[in-house]
Structure formats: structure tokens, C-alpha cells
Protein backbone atom coordinates (compact mmCIF):
# COMPACT_ATOMS: atom_id res chain seq x y z
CA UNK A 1 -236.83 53.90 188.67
CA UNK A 2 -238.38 52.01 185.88
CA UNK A 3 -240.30 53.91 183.07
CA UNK A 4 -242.83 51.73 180.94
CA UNK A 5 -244.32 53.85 177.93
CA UNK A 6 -246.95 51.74 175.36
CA UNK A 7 -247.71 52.96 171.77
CA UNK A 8 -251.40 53.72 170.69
CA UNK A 9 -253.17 51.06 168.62
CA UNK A 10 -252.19 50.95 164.84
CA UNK A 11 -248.49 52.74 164.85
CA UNK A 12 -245.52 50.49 163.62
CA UNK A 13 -243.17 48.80 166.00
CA UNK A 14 -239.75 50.40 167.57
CA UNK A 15 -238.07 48.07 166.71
CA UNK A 16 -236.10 49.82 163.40
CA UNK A 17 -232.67 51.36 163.18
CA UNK A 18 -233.73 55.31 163.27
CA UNK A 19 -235.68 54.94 166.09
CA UNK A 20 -233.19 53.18 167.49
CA UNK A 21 -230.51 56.06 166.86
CA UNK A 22 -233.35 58.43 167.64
CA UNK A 23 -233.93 57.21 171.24
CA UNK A 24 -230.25 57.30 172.18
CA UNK A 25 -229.74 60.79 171.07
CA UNK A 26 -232.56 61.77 172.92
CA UNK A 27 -231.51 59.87 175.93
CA UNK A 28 -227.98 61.95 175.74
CA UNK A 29 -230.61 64.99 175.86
CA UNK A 30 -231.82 63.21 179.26
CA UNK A 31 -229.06 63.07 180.63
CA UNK A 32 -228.35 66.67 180.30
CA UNK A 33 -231.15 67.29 182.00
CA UNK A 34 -230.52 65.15 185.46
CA UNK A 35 -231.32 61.63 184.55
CA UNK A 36 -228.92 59.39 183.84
CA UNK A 37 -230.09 55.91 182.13
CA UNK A 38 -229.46 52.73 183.55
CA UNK A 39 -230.92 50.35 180.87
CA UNK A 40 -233.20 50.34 177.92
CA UNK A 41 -235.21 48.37 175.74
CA UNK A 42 -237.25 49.09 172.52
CA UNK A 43 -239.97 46.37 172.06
CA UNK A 44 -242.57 46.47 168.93
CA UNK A 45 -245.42 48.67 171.18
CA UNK A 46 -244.07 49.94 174.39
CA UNK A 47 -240.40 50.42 175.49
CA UNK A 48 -238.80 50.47 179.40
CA UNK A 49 -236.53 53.03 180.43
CA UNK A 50 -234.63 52.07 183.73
CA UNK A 51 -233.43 55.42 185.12
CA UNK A 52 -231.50 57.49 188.22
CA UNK A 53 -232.81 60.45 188.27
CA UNK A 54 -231.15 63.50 190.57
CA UNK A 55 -234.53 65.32 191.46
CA UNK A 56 -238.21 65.31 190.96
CA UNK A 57 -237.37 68.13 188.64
CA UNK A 58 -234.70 66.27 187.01
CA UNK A 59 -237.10 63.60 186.32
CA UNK A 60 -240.43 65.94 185.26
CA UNK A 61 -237.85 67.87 182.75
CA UNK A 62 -236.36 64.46 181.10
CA UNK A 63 -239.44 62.46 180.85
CA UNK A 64 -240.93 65.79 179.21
CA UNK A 65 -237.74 65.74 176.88
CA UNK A 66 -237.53 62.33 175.93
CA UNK A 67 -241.03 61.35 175.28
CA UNK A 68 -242.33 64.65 173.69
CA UNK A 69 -239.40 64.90 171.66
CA UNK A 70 -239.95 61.12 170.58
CA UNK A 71 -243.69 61.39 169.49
CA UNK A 72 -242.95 64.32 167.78
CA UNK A 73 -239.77 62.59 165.50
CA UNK A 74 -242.05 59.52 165.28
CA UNK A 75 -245.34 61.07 164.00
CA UNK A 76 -242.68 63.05 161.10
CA UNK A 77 -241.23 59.77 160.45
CA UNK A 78 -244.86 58.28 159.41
CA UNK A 79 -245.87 61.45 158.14
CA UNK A 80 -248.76 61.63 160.98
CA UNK A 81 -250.19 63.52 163.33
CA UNK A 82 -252.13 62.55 166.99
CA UNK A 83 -251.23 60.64 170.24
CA UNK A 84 -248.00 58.64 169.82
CA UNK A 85 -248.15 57.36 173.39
CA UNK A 86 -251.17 55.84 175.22
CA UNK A 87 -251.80 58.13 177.90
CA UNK A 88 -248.89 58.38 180.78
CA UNK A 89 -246.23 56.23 181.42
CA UNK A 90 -245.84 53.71 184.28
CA UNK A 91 -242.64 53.78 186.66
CA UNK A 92 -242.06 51.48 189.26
CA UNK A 93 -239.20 52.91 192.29
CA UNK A 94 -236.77 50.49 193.03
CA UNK A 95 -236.77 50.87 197.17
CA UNK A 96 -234.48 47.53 198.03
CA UNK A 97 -231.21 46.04 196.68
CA UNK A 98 -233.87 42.85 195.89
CA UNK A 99 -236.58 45.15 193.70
CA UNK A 100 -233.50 46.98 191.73
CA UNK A 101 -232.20 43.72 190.65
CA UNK A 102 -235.95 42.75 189.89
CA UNK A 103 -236.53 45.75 187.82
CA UNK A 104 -233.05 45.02 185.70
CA UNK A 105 -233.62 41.53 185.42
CA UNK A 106 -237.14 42.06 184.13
CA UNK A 107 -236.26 45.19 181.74
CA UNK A 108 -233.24 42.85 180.05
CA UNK A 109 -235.39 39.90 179.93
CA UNK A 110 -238.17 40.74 178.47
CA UNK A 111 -237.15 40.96 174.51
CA UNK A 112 -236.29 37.19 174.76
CA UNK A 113 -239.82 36.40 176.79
CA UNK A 114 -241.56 38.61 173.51
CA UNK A 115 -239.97 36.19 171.30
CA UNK A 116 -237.77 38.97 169.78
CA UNK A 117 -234.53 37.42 171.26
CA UNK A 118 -232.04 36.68 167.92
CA UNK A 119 -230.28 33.32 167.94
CA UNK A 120 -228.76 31.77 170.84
CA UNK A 121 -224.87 33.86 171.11
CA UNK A 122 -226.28 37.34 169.56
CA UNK A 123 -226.65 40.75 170.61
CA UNK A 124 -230.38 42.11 170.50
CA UNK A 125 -229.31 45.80 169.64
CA UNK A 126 -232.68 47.37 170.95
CA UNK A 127 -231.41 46.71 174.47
CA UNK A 128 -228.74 48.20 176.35
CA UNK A 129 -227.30 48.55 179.75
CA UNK A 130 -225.20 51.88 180.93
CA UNK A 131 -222.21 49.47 182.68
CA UNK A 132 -220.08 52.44 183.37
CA UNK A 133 -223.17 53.84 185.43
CA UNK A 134 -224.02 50.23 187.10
CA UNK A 135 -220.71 49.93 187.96
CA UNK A 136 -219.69 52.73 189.60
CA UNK A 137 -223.61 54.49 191.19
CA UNK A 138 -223.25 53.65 194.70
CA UNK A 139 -226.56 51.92 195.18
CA UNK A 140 -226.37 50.05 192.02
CA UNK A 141 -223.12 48.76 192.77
CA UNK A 142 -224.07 47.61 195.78
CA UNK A 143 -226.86 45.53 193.78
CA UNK A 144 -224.51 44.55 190.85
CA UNK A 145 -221.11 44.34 191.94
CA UNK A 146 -218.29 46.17 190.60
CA UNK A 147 -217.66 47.05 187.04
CA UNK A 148 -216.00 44.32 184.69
CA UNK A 149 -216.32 40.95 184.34
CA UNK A 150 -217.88 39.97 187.77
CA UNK A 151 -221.11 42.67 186.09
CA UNK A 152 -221.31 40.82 183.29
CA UNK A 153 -221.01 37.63 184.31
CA UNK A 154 -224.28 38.10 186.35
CA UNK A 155 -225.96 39.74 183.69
CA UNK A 156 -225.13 36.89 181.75
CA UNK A 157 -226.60 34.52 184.02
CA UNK A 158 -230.08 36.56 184.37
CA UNK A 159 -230.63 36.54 180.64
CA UNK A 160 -228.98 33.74 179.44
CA UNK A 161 -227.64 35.23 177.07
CA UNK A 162 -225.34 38.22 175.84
CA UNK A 163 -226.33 41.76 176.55
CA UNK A 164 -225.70 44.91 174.74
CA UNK A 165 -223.46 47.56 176.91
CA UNK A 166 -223.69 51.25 176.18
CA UNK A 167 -220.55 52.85 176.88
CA UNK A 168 -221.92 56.57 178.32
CA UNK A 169 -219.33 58.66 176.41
CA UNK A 170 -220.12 56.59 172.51
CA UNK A 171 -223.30 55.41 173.29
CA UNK A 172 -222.75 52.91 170.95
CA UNK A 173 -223.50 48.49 171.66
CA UNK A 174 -221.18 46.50 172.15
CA UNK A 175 -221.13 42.67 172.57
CA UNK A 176 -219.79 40.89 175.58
CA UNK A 177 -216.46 40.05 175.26
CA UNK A 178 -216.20 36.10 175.46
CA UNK A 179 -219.60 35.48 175.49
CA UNK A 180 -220.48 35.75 171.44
């Protein structure tokens, strides 16, 4: 499943370290709560959340998590109060092998097609991909290929460029080995 969520008019972009740091923590809280994340990208006004969720419950009880919990951090952060997000979110279900590699392909393109890719060889650190989880979830391995280099590689070769990996158990980015 693919979450899209857009900012009202007139907030700041995403796109800074604490939200950053903020948004991970809270997606550790997600996965808690039966929803593991596949891939993820801050962008200035909206951000996508690619997603396996274990139930409709699962879902309903993350999504509340994630993006409650984020307006509220965000409007203390500005020192605000109101709507952080424009009404609902959008999510798209991933029902073939073809759409799930459409959905991942879009979601890790799309900071390059904004124009916020970095320079040709780096990282963008607002993006990151759950290998671990692409590797080894039976349906997205079945998409993706096993775990390791033969992942990357193809990841590579989508974006055209290097990725950012987020290790489940540090959540922290890492570059692609041997392609920096």
C-alpha cells in the first residue's frame, strides 16, 4: 500500500533533520502497531509512505499514530496551532507484482523528478527503503528479488542513482556499498 499525505498551504517544508528523526521514530511506533514500512520519502509539502500492513485495524491504528502524532510535533515545532495535513491521505493497493514495483519505483523516484535529488553519487537522506523487509516479505520478494546485491542493483537501475537503506533494527541510512 502506498500512503500520500500533502501539507496545508503556508507550513515549511519536511525536508529538515528533526522531522526527519521525528518521522522515523514515529514510524518505529507504526510498526508496533501492525504496519511495517516498506519505503519512505519526505518531500518539501507532502511525503509517501509505502507500507504492509497486517489488518485493516493494523492500518486504521498506525495511520492514526503516525500522522496525528506528526501534526501534533510539527505544529510545537512552529509554535502553531490548526490543520497540519490537507484533509485525508491518499493510498494506492498494490494488487500485481507489476503495480508493487510501480508504486516503489515511483515513491524512490520522485525526490530526483522534484529537483531535490543531491549531486550525481549521493545519498538523498529523506528517502529510505526497509531492505531487510523487501528482501525477505514473501510478496515483495517475489517483486524484488532476494536480499543483497541482486536488490540493490535493481534499485539502482530504477533511480539511477544510490538509495538510502534503513536497516529495521537502527533505522539509521546507509549508502550503497559500491555505488557512492
Amino acid at each position: 500500500m502506498h500512503l500520500t499525505h500533502h501539507l496545508v498551504d503556508g507550513l515549511p517544508s519536511m525536508r529538515r533533520t528533526a522531522v526527519l528523526e521525528k518521522f522515523r521514530a514515529l514510524l518505529a511506533g507504526a510498526k508496533q502497531r501492525g504496519v511495517r514500512t516498506v519505503a519512505y520519502v519526505l518531500m518539501g509539502n507532502h511525503l509517501h509512505w509505502m507500507i504492509v500492513p497486517e489488518s485493516r485495524e493494523a492500518l486504521r491504528n498506525a495511520t492514526c499514530y503516525v500522522f496525528r502524532g506528526f501534526a501534533k510535533w510539527f505544529n510545537s515545532l512552529l509554535g502553531r496551532t490548526g490543520r497540519v495535513f490537507n484533509d485525508r491521505y491518499h493510498s494506492t493497493v498494490g494488487r500485481s507484482v507489476r503495480q508493487a514495483f510501480q508504486m516503489l519505483a515511483y515513491l524512490i523516484k520522485n525526490p530526483r523528478a522534484a529537483g531535490y535529488a543531491p549531486g550525481p553519487g549521493d545519498v538523498d537522506r529523506f528517502l529510505g527503503v526497509n531492505e531487510p523487509l523487501v528482501g525477505s516479505h514473501p510478496f515483495l520478494r517475489s517483486v524484488f528479488g532476494p536480499l543483497g546485491p541482486p536488490l540493490r542493483e535493481l534499485l539502482w537501475r530504477m533511480v539511477r542513482g544510490p538509495v538510502a537503506f534503513v536497516p529495521v533494527r537502527t533505522r539509521l541510512q546507509l549508502p550503497l556499498p559500491g555505488f557512492s
